[in-house]
PDB file of N, CA and C in Angstrom:
ATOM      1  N   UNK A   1      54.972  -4.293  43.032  1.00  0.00           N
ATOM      2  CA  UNK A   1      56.231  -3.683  43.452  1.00  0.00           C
ATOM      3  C   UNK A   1      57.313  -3.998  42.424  1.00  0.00           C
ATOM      4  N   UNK A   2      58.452  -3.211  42.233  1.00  0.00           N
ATOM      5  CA  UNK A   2      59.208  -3.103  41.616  1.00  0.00           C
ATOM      6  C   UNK A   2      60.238  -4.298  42.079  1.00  0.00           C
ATOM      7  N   UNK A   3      60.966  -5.210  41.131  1.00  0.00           N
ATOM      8  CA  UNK A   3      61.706  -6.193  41.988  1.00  0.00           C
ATOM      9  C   UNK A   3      62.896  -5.671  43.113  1.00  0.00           C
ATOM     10  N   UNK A   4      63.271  -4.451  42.588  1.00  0.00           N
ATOM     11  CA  UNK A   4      64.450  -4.470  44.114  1.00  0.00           C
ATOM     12  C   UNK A   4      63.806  -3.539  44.812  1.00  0.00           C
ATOM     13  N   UNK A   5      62.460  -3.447  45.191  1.00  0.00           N
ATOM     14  CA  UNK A   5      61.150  -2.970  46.315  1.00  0.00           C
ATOM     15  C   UNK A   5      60.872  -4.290  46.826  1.00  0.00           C
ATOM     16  N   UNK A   6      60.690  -5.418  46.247  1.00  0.00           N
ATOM     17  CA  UNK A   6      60.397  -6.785  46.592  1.00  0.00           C
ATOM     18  C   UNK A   6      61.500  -7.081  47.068  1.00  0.00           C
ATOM     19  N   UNK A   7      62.740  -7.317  47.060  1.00  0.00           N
ATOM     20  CA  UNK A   7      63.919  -7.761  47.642  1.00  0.00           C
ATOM     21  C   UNK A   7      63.918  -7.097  49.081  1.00  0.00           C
ATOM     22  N   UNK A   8      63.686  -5.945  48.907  1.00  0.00           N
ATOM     23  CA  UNK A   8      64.578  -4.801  49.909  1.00  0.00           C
ATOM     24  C   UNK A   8      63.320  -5.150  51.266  1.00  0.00           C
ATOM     25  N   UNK A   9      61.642  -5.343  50.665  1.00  0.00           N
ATOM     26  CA  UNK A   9      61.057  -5.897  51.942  1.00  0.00           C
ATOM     27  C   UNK A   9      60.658  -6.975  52.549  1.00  0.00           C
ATOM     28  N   UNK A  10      61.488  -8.142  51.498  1.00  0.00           N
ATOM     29  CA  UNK A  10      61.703  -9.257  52.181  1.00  0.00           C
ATOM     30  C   UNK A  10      62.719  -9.100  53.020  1.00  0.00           C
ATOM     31  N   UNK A  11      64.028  -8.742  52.587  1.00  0.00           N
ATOM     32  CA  UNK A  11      65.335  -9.098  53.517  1.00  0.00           C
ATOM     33  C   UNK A  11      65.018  -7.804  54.759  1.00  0.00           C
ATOM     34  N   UNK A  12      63.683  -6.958  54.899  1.00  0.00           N
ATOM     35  CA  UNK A  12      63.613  -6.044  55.997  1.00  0.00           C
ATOM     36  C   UNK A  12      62.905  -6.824  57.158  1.00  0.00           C
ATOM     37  N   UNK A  13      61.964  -8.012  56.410  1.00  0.00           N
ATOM     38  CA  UNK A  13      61.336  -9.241  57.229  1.00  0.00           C
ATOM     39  C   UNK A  13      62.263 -10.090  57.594  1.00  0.00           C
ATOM     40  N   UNK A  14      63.345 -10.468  56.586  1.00  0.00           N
ATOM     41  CA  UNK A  14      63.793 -11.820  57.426  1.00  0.00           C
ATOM     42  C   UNK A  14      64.827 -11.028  58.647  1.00  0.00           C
ATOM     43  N   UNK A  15      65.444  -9.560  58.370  1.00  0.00           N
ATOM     44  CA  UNK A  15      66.153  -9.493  59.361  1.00  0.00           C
ATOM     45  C   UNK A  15      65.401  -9.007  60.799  1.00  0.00           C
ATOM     46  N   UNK A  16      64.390  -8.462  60.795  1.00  0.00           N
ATOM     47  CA  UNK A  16      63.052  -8.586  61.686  1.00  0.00           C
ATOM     48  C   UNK A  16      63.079 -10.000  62.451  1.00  0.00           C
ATOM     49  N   UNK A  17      62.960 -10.850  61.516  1.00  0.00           N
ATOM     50  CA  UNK A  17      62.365 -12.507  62.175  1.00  0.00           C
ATOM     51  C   UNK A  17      63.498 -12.982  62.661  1.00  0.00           C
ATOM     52  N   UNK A  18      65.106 -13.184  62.199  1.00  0.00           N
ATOM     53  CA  UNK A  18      65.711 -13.648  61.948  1.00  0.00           C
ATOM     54  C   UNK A  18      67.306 -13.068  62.936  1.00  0.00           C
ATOM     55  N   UNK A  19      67.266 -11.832  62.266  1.00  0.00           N
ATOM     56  CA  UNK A  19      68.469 -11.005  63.112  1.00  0.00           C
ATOM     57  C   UNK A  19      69.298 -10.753  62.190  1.00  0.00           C
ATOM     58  N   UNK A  20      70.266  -9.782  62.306  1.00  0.00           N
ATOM     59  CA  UNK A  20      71.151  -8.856  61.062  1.00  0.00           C
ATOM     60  C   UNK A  20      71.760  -9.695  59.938  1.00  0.00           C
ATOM     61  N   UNK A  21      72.091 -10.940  60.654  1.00  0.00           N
ATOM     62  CA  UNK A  21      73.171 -11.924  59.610  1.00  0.00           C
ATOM     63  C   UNK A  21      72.142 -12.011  58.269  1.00  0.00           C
ATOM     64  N   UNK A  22      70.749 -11.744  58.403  1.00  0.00           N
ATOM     65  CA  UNK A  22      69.620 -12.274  57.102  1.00  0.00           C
ATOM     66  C   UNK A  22      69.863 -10.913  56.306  1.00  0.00           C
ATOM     67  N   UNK A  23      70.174 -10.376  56.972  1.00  0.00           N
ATOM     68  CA  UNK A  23      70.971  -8.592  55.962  1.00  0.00           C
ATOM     69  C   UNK A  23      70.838  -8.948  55.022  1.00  0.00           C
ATOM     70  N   UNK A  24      72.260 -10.047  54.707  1.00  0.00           N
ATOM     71  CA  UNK A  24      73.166 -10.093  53.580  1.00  0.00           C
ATOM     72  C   UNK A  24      73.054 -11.688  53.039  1.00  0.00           C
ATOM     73  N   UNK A  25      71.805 -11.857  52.476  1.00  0.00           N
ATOM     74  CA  UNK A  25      71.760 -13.048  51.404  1.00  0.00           C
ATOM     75  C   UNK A  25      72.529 -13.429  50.591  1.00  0.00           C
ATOM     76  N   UNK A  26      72.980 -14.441  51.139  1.00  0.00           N
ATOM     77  CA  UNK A  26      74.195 -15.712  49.975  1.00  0.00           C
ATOM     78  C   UNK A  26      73.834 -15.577  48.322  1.00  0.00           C
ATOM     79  N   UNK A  27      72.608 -15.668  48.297  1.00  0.00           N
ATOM     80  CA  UNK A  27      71.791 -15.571  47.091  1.00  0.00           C
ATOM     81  C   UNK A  27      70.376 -14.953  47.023  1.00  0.00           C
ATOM     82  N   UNK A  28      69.918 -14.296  46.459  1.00  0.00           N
ATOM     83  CA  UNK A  28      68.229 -14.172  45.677  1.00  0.00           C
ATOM     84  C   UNK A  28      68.078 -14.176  44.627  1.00  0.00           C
ATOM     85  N   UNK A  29      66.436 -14.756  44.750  1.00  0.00           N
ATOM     86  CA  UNK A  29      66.164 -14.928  43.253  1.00  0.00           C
ATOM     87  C   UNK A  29      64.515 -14.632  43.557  1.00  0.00           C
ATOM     88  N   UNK A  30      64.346 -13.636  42.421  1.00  0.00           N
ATOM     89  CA  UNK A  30      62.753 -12.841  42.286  1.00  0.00           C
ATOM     90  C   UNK A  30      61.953 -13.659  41.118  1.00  0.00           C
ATOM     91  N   UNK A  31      60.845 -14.423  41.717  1.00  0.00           N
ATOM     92  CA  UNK A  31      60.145 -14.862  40.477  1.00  0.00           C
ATOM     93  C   UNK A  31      58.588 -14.279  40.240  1.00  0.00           C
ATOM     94  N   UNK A  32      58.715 -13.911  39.424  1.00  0.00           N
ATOM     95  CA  UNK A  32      57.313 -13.293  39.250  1.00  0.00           C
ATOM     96  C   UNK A  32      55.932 -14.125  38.490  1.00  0.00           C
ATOM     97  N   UNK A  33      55.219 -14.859  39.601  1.00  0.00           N
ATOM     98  CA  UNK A  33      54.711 -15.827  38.897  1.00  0.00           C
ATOM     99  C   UNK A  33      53.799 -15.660  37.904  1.00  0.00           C
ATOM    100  N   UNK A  34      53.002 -14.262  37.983  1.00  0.00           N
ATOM    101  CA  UNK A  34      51.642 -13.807  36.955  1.00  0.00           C
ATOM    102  C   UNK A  34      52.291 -14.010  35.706  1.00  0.00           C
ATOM    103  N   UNK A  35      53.539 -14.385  35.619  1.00  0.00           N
ATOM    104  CA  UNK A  35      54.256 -14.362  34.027  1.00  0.00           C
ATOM    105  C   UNK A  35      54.509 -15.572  33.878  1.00  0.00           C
ATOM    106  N   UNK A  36      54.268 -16.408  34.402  1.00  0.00           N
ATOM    107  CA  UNK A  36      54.423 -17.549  33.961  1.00  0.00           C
ATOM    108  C   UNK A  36      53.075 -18.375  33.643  1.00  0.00           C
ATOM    109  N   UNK A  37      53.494 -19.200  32.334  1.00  0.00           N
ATOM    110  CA  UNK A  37      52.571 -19.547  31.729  1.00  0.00           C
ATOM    111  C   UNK A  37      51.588 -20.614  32.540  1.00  0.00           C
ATOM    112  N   UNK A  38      52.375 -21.748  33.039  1.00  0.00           N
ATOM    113  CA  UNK A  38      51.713 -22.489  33.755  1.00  0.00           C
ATOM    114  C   UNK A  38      51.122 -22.499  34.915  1.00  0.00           C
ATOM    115  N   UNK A  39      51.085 -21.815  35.618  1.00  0.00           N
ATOM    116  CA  UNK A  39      50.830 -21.541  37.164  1.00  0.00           C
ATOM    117  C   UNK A  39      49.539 -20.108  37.019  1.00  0.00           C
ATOM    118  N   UNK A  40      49.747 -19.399  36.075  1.00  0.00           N
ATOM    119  CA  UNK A  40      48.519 -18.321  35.941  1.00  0.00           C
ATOM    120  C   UNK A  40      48.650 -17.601  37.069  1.00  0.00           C
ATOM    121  N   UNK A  41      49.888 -17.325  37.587  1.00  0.00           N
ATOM    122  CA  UNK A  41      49.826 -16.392  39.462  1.00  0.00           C
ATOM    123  C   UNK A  41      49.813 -17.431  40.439  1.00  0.00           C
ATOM    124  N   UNK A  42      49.831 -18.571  40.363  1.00  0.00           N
ATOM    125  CA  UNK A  42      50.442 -19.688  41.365  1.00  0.00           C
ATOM    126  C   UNK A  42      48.889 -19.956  42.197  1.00  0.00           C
ATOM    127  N   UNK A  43      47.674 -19.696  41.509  1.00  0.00           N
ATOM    128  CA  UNK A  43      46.394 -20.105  41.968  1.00  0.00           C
ATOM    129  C   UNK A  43      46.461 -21.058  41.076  1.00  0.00           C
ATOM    130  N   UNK A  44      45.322 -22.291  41.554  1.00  0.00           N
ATOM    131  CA  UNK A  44      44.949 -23.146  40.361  1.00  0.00           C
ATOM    132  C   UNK A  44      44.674 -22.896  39.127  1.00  0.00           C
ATOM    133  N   UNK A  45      44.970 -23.438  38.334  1.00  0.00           N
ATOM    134  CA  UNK A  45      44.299 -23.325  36.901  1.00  0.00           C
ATOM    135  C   UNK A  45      43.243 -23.372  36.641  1.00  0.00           C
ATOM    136  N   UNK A  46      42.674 -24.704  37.457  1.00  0.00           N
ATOM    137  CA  UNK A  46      41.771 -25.147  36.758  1.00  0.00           C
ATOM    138  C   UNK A  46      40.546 -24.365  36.781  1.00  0.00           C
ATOM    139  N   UNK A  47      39.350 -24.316  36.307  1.00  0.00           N
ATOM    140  CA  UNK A  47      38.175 -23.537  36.383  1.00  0.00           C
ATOM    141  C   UNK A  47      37.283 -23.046  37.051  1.00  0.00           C
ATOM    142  N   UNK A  48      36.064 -21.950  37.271  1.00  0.00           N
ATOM    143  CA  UNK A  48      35.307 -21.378  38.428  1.00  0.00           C
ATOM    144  C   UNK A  48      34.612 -22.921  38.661  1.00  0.00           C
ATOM    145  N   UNK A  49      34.593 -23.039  40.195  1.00  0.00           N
ATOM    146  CA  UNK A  49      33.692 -24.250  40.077  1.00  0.00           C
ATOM    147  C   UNK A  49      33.761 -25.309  40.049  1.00  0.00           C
ATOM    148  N   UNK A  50      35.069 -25.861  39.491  1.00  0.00           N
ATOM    149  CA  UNK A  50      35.459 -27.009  39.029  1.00  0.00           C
ATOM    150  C   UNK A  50      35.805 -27.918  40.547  1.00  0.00           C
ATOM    151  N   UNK A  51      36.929 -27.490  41.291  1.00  0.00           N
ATOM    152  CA  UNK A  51      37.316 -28.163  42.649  1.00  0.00           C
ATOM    153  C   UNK A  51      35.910 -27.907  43.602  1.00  0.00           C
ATOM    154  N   UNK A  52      34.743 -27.161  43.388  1.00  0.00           N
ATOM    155  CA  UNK A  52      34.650 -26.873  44.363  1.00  0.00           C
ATOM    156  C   UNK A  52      32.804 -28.224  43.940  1.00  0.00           C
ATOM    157  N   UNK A  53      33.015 -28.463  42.789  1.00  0.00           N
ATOM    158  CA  UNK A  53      32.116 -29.298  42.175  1.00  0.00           C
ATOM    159  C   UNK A  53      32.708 -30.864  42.422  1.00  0.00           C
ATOM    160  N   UNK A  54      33.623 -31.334  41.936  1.00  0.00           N
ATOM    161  CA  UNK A  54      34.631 -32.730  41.611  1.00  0.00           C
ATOM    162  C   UNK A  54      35.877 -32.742  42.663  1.00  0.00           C
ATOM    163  N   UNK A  55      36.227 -31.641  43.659  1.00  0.00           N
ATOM    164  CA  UNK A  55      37.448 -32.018  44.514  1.00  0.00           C
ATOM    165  C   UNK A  55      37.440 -32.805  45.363  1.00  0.00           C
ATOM    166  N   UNK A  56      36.810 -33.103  45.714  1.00  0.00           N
ATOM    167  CA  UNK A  56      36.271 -33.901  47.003  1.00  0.00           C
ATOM    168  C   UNK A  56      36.713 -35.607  45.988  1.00  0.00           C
ATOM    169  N   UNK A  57      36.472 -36.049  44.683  1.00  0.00           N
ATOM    170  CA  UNK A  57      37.014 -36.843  43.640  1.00  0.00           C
ATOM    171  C   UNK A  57      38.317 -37.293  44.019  1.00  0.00           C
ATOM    172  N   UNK A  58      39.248 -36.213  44.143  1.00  0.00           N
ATOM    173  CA  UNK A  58      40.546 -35.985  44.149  1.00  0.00           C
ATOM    174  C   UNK A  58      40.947 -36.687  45.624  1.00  0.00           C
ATOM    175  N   UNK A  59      40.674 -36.663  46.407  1.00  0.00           N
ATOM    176  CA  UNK A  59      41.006 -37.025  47.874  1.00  0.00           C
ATOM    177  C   UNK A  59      41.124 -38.806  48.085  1.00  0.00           C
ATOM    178  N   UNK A  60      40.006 -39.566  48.021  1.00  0.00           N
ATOM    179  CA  UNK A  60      39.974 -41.245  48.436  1.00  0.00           C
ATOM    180  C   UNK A  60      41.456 -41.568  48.347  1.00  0.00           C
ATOM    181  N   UNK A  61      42.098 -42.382  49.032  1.00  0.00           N
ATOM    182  CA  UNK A  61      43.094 -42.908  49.312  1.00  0.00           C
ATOM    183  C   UNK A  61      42.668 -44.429  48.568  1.00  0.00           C
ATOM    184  N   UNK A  62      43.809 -44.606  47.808  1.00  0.00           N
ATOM    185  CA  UNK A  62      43.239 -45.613  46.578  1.00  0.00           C
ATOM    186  C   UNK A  62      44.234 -46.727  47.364  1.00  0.00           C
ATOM    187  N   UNK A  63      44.062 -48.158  48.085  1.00  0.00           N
ATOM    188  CA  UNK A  63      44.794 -48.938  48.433  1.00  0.00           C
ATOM    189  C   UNK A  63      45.905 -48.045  49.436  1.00  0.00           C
ATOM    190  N   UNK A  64      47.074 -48.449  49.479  1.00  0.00           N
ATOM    191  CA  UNK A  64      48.117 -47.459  50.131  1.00  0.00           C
ATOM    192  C   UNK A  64      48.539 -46.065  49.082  1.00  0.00           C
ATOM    193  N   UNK A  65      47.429 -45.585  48.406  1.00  0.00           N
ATOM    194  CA  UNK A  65      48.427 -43.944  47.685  1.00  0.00           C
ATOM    195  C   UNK A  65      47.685 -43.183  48.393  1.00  0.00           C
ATOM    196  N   UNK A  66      48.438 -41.933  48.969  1.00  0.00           N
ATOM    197  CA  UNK A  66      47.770 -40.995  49.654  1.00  0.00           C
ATOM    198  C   UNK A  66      47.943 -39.809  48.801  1.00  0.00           C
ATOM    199  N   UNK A  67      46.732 -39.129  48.343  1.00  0.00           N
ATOM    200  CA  UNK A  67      47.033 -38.106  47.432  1.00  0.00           C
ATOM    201  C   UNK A  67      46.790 -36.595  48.241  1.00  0.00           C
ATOM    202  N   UNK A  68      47.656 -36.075  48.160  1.00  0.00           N
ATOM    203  CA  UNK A  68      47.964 -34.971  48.604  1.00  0.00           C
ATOM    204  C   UNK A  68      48.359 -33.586  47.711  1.00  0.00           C
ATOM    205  N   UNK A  69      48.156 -32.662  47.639  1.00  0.00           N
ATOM    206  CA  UNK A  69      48.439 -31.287  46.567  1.00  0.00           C
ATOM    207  C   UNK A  69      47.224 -30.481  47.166  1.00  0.00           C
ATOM    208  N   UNK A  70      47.981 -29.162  46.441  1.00  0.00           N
ATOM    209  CA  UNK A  70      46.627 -28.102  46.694  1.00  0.00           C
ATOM    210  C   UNK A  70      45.354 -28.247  45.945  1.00  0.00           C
ATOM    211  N   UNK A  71      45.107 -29.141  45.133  1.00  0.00           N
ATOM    212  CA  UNK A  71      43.508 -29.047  44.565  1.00  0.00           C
ATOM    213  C   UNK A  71      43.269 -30.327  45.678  1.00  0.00           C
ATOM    214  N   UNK A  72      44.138 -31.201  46.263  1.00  0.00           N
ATOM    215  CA  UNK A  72      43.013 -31.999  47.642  1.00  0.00           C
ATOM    216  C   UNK A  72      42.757 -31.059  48.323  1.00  0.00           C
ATOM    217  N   UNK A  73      43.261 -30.232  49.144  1.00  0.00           N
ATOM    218  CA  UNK A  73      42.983 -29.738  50.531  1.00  0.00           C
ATOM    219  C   UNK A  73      41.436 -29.363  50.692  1.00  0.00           C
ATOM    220  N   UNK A  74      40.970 -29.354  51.436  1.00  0.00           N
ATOM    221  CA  UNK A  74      39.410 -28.693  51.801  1.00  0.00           C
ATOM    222  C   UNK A  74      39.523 -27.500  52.137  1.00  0.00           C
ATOM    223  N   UNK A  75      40.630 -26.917  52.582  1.00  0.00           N
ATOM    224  CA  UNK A  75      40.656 -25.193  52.908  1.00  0.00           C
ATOM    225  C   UNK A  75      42.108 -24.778  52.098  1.00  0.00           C
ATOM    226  N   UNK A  76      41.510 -23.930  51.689  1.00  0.00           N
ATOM    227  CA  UNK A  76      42.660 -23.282  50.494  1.00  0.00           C
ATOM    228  C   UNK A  76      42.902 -23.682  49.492  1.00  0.00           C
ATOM    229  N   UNK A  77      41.967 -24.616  49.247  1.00  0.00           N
ATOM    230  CA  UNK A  77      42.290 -25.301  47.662  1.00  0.00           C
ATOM    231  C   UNK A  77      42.942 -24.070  46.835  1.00  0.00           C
ATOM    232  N   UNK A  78      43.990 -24.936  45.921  1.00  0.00           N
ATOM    233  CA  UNK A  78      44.756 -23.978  45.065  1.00  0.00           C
ATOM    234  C   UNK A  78      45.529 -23.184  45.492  1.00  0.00           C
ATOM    235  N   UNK A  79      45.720 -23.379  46.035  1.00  0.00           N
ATOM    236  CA  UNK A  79      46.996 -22.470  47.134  1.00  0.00           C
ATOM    237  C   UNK A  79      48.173 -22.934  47.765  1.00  0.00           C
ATOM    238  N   UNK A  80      49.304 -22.618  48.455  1.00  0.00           N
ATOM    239  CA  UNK A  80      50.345 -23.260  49.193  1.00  0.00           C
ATOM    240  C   UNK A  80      49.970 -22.782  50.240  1.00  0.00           C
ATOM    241  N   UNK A  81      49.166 -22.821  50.814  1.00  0.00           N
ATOM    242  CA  UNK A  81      48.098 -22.859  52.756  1.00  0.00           C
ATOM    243  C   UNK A  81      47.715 -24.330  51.919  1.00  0.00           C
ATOM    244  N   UNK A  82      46.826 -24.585  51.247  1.00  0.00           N
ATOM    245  CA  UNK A  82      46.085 -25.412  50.708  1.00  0.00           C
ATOM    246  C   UNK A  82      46.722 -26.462  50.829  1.00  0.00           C
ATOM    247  N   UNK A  83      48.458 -26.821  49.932  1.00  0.00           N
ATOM    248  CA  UNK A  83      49.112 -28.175  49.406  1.00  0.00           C
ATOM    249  C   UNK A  83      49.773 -28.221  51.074  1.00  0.00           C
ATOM    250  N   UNK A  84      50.128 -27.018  52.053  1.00  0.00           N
ATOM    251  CA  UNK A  84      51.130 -27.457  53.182  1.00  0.00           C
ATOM    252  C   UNK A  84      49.600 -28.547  53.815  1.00  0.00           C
ATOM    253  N   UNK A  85      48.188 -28.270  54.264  1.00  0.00           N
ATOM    254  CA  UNK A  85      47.737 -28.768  55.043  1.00  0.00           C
ATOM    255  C   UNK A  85      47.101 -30.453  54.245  1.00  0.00           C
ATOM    256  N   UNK A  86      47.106 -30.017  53.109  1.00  0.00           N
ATOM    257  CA  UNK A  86      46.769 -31.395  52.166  1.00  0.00           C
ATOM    258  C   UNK A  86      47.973 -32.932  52.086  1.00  0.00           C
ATOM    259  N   UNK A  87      48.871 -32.008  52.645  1.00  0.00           N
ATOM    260  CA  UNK A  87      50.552 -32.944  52.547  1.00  0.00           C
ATOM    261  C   UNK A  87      50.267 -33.655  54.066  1.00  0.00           C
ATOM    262  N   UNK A  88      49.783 -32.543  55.190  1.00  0.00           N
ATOM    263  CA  UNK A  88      49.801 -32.919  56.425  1.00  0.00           C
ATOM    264  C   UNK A  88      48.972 -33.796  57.014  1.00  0.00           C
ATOM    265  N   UNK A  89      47.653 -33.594  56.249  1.00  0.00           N
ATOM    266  CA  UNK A  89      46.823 -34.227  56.353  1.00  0.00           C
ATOM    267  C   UNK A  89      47.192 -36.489  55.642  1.00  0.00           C
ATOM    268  N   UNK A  90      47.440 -35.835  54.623  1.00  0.00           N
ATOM    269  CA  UNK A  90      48.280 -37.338  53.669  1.00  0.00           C
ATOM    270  C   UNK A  90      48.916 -38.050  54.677  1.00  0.00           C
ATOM    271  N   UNK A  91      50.216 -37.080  55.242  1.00  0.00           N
ATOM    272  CA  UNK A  91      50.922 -37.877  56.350  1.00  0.00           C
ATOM    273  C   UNK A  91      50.383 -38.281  57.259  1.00  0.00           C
ATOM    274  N   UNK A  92      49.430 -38.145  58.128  1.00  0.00           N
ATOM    275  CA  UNK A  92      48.598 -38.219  59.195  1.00  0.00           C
ATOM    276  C   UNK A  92      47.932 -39.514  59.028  1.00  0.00           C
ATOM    277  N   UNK A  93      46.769 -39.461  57.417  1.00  0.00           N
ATOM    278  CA  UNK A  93      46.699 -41.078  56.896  1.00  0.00           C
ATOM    279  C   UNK A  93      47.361 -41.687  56.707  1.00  0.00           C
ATOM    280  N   UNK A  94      48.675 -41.707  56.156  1.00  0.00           N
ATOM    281  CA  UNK A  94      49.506 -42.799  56.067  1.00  0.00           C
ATOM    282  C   UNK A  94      50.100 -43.077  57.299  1.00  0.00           C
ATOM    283  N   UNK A  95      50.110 -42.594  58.389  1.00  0.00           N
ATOM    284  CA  UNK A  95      50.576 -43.271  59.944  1.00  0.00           C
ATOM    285  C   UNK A  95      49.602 -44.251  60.277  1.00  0.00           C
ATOM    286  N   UNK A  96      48.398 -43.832  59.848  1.00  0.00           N
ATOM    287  CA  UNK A  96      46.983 -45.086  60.431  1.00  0.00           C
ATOM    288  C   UNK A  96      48.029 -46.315  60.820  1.00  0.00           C
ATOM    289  N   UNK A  97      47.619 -47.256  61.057  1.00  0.00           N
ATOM    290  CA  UNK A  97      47.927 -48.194  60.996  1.00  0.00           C
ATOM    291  C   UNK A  97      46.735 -49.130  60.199  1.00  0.00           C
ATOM    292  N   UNK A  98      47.177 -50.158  59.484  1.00  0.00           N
ATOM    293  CA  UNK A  98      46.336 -50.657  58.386  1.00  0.00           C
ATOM    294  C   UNK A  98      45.559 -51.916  58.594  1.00  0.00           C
TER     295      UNK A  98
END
């Protein structure tokens, strides 16, 4: 989509979810991630295979560090579904009691 096609059907969602006042945004800002170098479209970088070979690596809770991001999660790796339930999950271990 064209960026003010992208604007025009977000602010048609938030005033949907939200109610008329989401009309008229204080501010926006359109980022188009496939253009950015580091993120490659905001999926992981890293390679076919790679998390789904060594991720499980990524997870052990080393003493008290709880590691959390989207290459931990077990569902959605590489994704932001992925880092929200990988964060939730982190917090959840660090309540344990020790």
């Amino acid at each position: 989509m064209p960026p003010e096609a992208r604007k025009a059907a977000l602010i048609d969602s938030y005033v949907k979810y939200l109610g008329p006042a989401a009309a008229k945004p204080i501010q926006y800002l359109d980022q188009y991630w496939m253009l950015e170098r580091y993120t490659r479209g905001c999926i992981s970088p890293l390679g076919t295979g790679l998390l789904a070979q060594y991720g499980a690596a990524l997870r052990p809770t080393i003493g008290r560090i709880e590691w959390a991001g989207s290459e931990t999660a077990t569902i959605w790796n590489g994704y932001m579904d992925g880092a929200v339930r990988a964060g939730h999950d982190a917090a959840l271990r660090a309540l344990r009691p020790m």
